[in-house]
C-alpha atoms as a PDB file:
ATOM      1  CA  UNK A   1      94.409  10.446 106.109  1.00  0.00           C
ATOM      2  CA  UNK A   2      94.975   6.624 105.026  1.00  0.00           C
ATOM      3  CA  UNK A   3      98.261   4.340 103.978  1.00  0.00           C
ATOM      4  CA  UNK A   4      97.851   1.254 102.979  1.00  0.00           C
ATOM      5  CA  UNK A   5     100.995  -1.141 102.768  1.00  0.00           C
ATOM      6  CA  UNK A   6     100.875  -4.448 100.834  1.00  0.00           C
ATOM      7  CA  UNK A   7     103.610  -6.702 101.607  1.00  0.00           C
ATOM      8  CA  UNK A   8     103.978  -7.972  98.159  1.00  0.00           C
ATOM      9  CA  UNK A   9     105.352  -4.480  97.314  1.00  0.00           C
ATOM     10  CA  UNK A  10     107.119  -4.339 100.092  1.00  0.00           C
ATOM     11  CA  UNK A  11     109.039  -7.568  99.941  1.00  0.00           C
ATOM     12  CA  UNK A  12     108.445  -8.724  96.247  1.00  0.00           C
ATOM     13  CA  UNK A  13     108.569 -12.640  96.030  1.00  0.00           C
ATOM     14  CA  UNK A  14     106.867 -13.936  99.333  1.00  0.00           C
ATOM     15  CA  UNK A  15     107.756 -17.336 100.007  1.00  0.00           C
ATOM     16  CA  UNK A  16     105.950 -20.290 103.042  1.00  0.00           C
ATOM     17  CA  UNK A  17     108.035 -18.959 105.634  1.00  0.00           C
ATOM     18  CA  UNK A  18     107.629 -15.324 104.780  1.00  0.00           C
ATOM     19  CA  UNK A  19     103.867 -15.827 104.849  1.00  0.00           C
ATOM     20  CA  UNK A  20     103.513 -17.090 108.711  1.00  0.00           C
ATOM     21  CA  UNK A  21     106.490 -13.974 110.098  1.00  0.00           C
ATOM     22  CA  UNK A  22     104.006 -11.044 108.303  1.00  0.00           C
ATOM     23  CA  UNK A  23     101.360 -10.779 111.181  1.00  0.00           C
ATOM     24  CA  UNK A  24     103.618 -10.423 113.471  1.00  0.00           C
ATOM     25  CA  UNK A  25     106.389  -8.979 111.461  1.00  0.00           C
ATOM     26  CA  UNK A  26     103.528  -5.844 110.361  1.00  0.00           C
ATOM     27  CA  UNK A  27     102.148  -5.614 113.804  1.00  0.00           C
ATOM     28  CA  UNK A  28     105.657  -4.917 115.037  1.00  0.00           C
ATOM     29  CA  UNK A  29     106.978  -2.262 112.309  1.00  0.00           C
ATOM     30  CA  UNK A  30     103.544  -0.690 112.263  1.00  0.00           C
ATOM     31  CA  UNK A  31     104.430   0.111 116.166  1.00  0.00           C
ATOM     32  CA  UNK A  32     107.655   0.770 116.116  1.00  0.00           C
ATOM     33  CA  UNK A  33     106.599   3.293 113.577  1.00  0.00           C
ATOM     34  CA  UNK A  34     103.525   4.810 115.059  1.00  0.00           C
ATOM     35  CA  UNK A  35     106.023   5.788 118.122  1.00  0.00           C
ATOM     36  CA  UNK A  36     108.755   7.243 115.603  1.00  0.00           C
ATOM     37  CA  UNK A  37     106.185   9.522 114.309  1.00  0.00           C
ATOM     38  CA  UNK A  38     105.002  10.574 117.337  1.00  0.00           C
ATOM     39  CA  UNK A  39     108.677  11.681 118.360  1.00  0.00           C
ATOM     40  CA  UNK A  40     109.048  13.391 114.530  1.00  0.00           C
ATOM     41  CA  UNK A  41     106.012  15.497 116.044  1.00  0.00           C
ATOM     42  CA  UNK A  42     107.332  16.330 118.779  1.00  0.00           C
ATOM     43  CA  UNK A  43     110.049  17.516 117.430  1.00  0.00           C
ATOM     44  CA  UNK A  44     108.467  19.469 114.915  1.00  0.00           C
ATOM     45  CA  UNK A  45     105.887  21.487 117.351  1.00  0.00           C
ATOM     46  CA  UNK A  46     109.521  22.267 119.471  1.00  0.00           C
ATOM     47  CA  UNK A  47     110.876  24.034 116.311  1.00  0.00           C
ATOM     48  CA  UNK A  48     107.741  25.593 115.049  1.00  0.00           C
ATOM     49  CA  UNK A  49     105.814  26.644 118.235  1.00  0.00           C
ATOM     50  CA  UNK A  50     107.480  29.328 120.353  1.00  0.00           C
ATOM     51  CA  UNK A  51     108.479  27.581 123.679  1.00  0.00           C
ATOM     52  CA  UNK A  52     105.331  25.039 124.031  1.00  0.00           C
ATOM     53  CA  UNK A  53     104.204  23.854 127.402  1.00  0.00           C
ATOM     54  CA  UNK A  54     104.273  20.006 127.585  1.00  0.00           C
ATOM     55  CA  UNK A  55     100.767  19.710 127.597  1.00  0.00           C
ATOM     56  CA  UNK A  56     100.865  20.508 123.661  1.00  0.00           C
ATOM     57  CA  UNK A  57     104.170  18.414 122.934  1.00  0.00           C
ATOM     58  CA  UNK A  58     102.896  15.291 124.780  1.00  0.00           C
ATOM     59  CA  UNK A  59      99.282  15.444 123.017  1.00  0.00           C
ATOM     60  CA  UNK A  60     100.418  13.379 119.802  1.00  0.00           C
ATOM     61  CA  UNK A  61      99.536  10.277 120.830  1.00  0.00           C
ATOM     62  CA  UNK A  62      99.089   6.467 118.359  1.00  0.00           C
ATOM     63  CA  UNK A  63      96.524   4.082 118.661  1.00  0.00           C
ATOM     64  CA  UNK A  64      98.892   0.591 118.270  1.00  0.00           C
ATOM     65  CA  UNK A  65      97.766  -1.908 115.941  1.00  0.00           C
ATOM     66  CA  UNK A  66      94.780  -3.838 115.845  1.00  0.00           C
ATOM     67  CA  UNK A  67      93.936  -6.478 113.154  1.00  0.00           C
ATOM     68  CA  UNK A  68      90.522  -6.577 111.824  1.00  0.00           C
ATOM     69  CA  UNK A  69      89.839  -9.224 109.144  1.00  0.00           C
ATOM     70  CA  UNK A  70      92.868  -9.409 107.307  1.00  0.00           C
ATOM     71  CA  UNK A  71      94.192  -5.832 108.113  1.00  0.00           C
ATOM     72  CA  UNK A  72      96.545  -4.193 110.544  1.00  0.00           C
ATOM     73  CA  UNK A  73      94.746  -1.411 111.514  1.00  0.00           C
ATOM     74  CA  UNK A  74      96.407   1.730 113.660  1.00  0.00           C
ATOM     75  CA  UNK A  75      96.449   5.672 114.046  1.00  0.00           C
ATOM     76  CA  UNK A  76      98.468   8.504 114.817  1.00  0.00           C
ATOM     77  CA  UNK A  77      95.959  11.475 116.508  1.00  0.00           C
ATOM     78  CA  UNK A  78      95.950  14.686 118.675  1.00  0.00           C
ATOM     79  CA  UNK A  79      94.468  14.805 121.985  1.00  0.00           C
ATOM     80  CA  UNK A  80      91.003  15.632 121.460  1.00  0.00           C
ATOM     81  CA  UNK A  81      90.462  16.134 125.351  1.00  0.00           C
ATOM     82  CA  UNK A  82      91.341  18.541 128.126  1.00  0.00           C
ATOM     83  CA  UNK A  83      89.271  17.770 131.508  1.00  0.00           C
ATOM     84  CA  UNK A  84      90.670  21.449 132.837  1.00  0.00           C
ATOM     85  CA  UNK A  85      91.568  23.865 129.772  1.00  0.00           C
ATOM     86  CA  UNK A  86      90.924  23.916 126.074  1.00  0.00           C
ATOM     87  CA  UNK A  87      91.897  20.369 123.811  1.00  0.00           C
ATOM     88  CA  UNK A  88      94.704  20.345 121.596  1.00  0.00           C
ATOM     89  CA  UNK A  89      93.536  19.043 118.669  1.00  0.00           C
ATOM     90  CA  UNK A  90      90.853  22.225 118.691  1.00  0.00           C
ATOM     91  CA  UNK A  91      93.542  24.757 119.386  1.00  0.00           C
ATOM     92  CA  UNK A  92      96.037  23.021 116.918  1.00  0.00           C
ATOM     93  CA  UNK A  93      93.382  22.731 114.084  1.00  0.00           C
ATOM     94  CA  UNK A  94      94.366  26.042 112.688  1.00  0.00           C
ATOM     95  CA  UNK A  95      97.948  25.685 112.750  1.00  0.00           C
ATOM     96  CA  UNK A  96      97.830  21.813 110.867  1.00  0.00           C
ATOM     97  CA  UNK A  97      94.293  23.141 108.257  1.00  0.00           C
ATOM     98  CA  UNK A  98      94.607  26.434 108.655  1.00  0.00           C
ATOM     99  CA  UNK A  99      91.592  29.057 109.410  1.00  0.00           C
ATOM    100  CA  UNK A 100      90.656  31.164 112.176  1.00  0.00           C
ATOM    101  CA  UNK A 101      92.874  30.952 115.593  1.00  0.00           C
ATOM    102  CA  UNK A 102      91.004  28.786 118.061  1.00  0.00           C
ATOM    103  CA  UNK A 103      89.071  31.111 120.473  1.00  0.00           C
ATOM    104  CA  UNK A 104      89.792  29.665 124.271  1.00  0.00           C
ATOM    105  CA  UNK A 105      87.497  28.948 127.217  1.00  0.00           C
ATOM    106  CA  UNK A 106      88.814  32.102 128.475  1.00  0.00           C
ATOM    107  CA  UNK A 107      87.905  34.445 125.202  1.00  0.00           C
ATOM    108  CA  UNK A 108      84.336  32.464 124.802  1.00  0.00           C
ATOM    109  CA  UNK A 109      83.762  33.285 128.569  1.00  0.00           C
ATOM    110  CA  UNK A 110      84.724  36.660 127.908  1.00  0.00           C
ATOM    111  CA  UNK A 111      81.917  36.660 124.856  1.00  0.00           C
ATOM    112  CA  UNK A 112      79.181  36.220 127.269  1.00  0.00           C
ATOM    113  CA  UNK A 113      80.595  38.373 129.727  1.00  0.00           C
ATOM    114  CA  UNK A 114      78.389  42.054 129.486  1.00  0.00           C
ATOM    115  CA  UNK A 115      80.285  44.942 129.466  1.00  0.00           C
ATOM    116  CA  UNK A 116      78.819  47.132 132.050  1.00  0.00           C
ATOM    117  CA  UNK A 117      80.277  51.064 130.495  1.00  0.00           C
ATOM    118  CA  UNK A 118      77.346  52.759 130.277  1.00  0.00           C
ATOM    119  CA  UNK A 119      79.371  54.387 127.653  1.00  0.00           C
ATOM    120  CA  UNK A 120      79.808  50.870 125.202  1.00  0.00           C
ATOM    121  CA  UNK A 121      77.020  49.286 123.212  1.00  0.00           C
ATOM    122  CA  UNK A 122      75.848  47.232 125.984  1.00  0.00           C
ATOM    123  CA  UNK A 123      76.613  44.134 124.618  1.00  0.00           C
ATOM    124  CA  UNK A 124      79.754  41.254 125.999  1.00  0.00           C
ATOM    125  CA  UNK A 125      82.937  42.571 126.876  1.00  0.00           C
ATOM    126  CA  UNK A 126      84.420  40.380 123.807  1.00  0.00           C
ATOM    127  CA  UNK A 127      82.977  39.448 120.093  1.00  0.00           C
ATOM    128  CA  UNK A 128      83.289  36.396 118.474  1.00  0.00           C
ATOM    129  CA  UNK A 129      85.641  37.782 115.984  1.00  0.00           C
ATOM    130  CA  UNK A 130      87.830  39.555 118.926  1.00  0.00           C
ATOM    131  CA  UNK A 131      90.407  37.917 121.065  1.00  0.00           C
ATOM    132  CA  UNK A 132      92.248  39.166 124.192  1.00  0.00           C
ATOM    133  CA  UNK A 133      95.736  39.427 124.142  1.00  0.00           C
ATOM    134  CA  UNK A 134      98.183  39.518 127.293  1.00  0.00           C
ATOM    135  CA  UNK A 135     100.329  42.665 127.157  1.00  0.00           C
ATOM    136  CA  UNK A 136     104.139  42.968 128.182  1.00  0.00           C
ATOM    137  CA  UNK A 137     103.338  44.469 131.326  1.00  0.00           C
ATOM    138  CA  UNK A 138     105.096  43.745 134.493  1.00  0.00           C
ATOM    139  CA  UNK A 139     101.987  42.982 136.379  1.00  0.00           C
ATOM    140  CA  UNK A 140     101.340  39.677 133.877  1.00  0.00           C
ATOM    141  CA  UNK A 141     101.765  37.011 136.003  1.00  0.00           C
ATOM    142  CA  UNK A 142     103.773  34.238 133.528  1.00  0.00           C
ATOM    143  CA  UNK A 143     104.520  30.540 133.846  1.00  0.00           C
ATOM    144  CA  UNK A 144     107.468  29.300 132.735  1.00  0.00           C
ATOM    145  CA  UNK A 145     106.823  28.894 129.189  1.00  0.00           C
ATOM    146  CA  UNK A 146     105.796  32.925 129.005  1.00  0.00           C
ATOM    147  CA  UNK A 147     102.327  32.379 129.102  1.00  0.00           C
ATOM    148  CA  UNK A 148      99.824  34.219 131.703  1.00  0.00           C
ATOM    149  CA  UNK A 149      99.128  31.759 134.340  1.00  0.00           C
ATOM    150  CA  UNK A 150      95.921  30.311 134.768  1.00  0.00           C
ATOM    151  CA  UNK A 151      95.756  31.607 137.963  1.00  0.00           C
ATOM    152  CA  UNK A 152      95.594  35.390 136.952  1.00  0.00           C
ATOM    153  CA  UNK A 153      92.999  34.661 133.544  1.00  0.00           C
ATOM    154  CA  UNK A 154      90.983  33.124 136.392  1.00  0.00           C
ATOM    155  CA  UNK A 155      91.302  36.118 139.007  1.00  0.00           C
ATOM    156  CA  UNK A 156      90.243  38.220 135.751  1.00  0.00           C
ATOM    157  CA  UNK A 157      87.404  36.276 134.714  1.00  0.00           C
ATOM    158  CA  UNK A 158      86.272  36.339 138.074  1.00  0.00           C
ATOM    159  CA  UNK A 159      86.270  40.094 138.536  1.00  0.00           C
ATOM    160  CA  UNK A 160      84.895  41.239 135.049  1.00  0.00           C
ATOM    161  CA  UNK A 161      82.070  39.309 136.280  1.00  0.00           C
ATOM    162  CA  UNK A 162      81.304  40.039 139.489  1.00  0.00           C
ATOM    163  CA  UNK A 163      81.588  43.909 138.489  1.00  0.00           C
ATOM    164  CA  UNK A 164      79.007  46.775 138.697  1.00  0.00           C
ATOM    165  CA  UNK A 165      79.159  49.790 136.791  1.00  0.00           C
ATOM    166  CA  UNK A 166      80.373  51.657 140.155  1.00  0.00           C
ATOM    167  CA  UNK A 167      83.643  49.644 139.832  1.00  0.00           C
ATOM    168  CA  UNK A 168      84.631  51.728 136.819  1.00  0.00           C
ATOM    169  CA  UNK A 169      87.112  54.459 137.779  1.00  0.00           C
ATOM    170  CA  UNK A 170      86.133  57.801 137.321  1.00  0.00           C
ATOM    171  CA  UNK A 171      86.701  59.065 133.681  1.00  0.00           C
ATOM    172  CA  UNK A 172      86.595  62.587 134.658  1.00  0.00           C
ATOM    173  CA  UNK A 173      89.939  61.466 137.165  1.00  0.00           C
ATOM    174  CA  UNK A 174      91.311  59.679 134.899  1.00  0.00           C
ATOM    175  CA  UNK A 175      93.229  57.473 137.603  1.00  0.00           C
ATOM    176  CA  UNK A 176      91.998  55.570 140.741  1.00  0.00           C
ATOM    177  CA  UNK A 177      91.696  56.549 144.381  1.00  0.00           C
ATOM    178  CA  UNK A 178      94.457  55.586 146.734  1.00  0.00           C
ATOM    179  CA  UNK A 179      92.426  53.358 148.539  1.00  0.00           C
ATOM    180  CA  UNK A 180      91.980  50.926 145.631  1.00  0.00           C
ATOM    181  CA  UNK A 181      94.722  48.235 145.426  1.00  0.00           C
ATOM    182  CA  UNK A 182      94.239  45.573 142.731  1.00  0.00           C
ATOM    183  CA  UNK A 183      90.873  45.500 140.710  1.00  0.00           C
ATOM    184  CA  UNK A 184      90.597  44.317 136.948  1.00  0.00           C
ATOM    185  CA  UNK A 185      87.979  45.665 134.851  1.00  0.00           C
ATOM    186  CA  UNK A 186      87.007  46.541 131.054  1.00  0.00           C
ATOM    187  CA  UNK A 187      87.552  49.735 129.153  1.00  0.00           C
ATOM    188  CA  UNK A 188      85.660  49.267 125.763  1.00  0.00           C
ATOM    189  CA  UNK A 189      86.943  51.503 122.693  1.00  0.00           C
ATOM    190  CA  UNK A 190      84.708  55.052 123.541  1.00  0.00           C
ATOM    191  CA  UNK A 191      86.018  54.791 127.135  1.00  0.00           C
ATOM    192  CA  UNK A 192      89.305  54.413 126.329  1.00  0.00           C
ATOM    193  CA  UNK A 193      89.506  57.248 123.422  1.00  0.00           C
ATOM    194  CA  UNK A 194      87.911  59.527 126.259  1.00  0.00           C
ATOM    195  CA  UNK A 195      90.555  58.445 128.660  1.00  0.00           C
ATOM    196  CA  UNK A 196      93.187  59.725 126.106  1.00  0.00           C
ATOM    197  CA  UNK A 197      95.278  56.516 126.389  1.00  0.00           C
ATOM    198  CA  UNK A 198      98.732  55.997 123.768  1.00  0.00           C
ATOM    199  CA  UNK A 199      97.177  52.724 123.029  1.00  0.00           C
ATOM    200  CA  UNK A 200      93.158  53.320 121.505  1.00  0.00           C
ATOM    201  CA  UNK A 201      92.443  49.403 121.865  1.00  0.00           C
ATOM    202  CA  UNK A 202      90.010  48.016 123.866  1.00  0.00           C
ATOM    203  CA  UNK A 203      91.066  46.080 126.998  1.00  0.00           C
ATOM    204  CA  UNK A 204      91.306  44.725 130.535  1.00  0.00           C
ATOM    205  CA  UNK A 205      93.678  46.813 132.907  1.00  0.00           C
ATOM    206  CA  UNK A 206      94.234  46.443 136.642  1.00  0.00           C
ATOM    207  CA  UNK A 207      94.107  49.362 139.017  1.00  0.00           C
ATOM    208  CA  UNK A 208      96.490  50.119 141.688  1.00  0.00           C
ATOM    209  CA  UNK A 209      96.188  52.894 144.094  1.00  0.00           C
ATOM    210  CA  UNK A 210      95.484  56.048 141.351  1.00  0.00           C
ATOM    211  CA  UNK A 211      97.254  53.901 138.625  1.00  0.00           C
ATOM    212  CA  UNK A 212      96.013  51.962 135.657  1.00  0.00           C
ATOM    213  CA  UNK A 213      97.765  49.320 134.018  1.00  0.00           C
ATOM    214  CA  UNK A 214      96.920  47.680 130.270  1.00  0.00           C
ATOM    215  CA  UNK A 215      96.975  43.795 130.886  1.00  0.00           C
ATOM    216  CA  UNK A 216      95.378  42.632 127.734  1.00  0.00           C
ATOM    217  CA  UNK A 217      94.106  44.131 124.500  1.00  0.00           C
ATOM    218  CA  UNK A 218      91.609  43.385 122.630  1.00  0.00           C
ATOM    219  CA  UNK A 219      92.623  42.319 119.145  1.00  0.00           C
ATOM    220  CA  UNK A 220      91.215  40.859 115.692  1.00  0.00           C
ATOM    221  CA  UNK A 221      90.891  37.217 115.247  1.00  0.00           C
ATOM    222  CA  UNK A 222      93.942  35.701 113.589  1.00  0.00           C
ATOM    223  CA  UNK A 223      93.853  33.652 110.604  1.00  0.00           C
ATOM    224  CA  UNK A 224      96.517  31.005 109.946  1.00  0.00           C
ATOM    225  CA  UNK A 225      97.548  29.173 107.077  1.00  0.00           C
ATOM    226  CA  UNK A 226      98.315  25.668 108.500  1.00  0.00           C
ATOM    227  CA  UNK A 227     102.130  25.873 108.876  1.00  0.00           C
ATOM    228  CA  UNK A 228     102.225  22.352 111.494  1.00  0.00           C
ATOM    229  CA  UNK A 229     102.430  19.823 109.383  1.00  0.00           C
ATOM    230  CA  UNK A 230     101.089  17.851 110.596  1.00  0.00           C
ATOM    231  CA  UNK A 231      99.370  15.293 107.680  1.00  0.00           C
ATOM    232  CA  UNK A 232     102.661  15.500 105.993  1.00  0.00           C
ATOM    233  CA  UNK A 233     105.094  14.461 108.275  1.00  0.00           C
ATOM    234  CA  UNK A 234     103.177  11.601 109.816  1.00  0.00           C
ATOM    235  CA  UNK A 235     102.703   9.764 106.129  1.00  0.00           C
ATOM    236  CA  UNK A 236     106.342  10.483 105.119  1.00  0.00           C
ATOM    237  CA  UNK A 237     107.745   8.678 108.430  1.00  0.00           C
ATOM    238  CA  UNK A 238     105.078   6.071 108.831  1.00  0.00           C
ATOM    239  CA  UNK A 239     105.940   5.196 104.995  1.00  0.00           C
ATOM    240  CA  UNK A 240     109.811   5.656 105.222  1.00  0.00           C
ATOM    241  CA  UNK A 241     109.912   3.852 108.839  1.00  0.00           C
ATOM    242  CA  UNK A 242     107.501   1.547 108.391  1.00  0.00           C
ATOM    243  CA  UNK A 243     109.268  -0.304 105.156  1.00  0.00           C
ATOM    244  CA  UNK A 244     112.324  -0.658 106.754  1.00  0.00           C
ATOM    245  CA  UNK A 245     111.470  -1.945 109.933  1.00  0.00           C
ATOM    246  CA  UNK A 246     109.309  -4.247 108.192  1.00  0.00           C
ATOM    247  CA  UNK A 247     111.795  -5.959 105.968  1.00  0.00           C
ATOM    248  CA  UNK A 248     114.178  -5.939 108.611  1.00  0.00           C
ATOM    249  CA  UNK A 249     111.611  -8.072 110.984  1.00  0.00           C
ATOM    250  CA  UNK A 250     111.034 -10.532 108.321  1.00  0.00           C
ATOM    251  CA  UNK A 251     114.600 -10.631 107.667  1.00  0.00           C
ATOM    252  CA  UNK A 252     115.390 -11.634 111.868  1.00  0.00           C
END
């Protein structure tokens, strides 16, 4: 997305004076501006997103002006980086264009995971049109936004692929042995109807002693219609703030 001011609009007659304050007097709105709309974002993802971790909030970020030529150049962006986890602007895509939710390191790990029930297709433990949902159980570790921790998708990673088909506990049981204390693994969809469970899905559960617990399910791909936005907001404040700060530095 582009805006293009022209200070003739802006100011109508321009006069000497007026013509040496405009550099400076752009380059100063046009900030003052960029860092308004950054805080309009911010503000927005708090109201729309349910309880966001900071990491999301703080990844609106504005490029400050640069003149090229005879234009004042800038930009107002989303993180497109994430050393350690998934980037914003990939996971926030859907929610500003709308389309298919953003599948995480996590789920596309998952996809090239095998799943190792000789009673499944013998293909990954995830599809690329499935996605793996934390349940409300009490053994889901959460951070402080409500979110599984990184710590426990990690643990369950980790065991899903170092498993063997002897891992599985016995369908004919039904439960664990006592001697088993915390294991995740994968039930795929025949497994699980031959278990009998209330919920049919697909998913990863951790065993305790003779006791299964549902952690995650496996779930359809989302689709979203773009309800950040995202476009919007940012040319509505850069216009409104950027006119009056403007006129009010030439005015000084």
């Amino acid at each position: 997305m582009q805006i293009v001011f022209d200070p003739k609009q802006l100011l109508g007659k321009i006069n000497e004076l007026d013509k040496v304050q405009i550099p400076r007097a752009a380059s100063i709105a046009l900030n003052q501006s960029l860092f308004e709309t950054r805080k309009k974002l911010q503000d927005e993802a708090k109201s729309i997103f349910n309880n966001p971790v900071p990491f999301t909030i703080n990844s609106f970020l504005y490029q400050k002006p640069v003149q090229r030529g005879n234009d004042l150049e800038a930009m107002v962006f989303v993180r497109d980086d994430a050393p350690k986890g998934n980037a914003p602007s990939r996971y926030l895509d859907p929610q500003i264009r709308g389309g298919k939710h953003y599948r995480t390191r996590f789920q596309k790990a998952l996809g090239n995971t095998p799943d190792l029930d000789p009673r499944g297709s013998g293909g990954p433990v995830l599809a690329p049109n499935r996605i793996m949902v934390p349940t409300s159980s009490q053994y889901v570790r959460r951070n402080r936004y409500g979110n599984m921790s990184s710590g426990q998708y990690t643990q369950i990673l980790s065991a899903l692929r170092n498993a063997s088909s002897a891992d599985l506990p016995s369908i004919r049981r039904g439960r664990g042995t006592r001697n088993v204390r915390n294991r995740y693994f994968y039930l795929n969809q025949e497994t699980v109807e031959e278990m009998n469970l209330q919920n049919r899905s697909p998913g990863v559960f951790l065993q305790r002693g003779r006791s299964l617990y549902r952690i995650m399910t496996e779930t359809r791909l989302p689709t979203y219609t773009g309800k950040f936005k995202f476009f919007d907001l940012s040319r509505q404040t850069i216009e409104q703030e950027f006119a009056k700060r403007f006129r009010d530095n030439i005015l000084r």
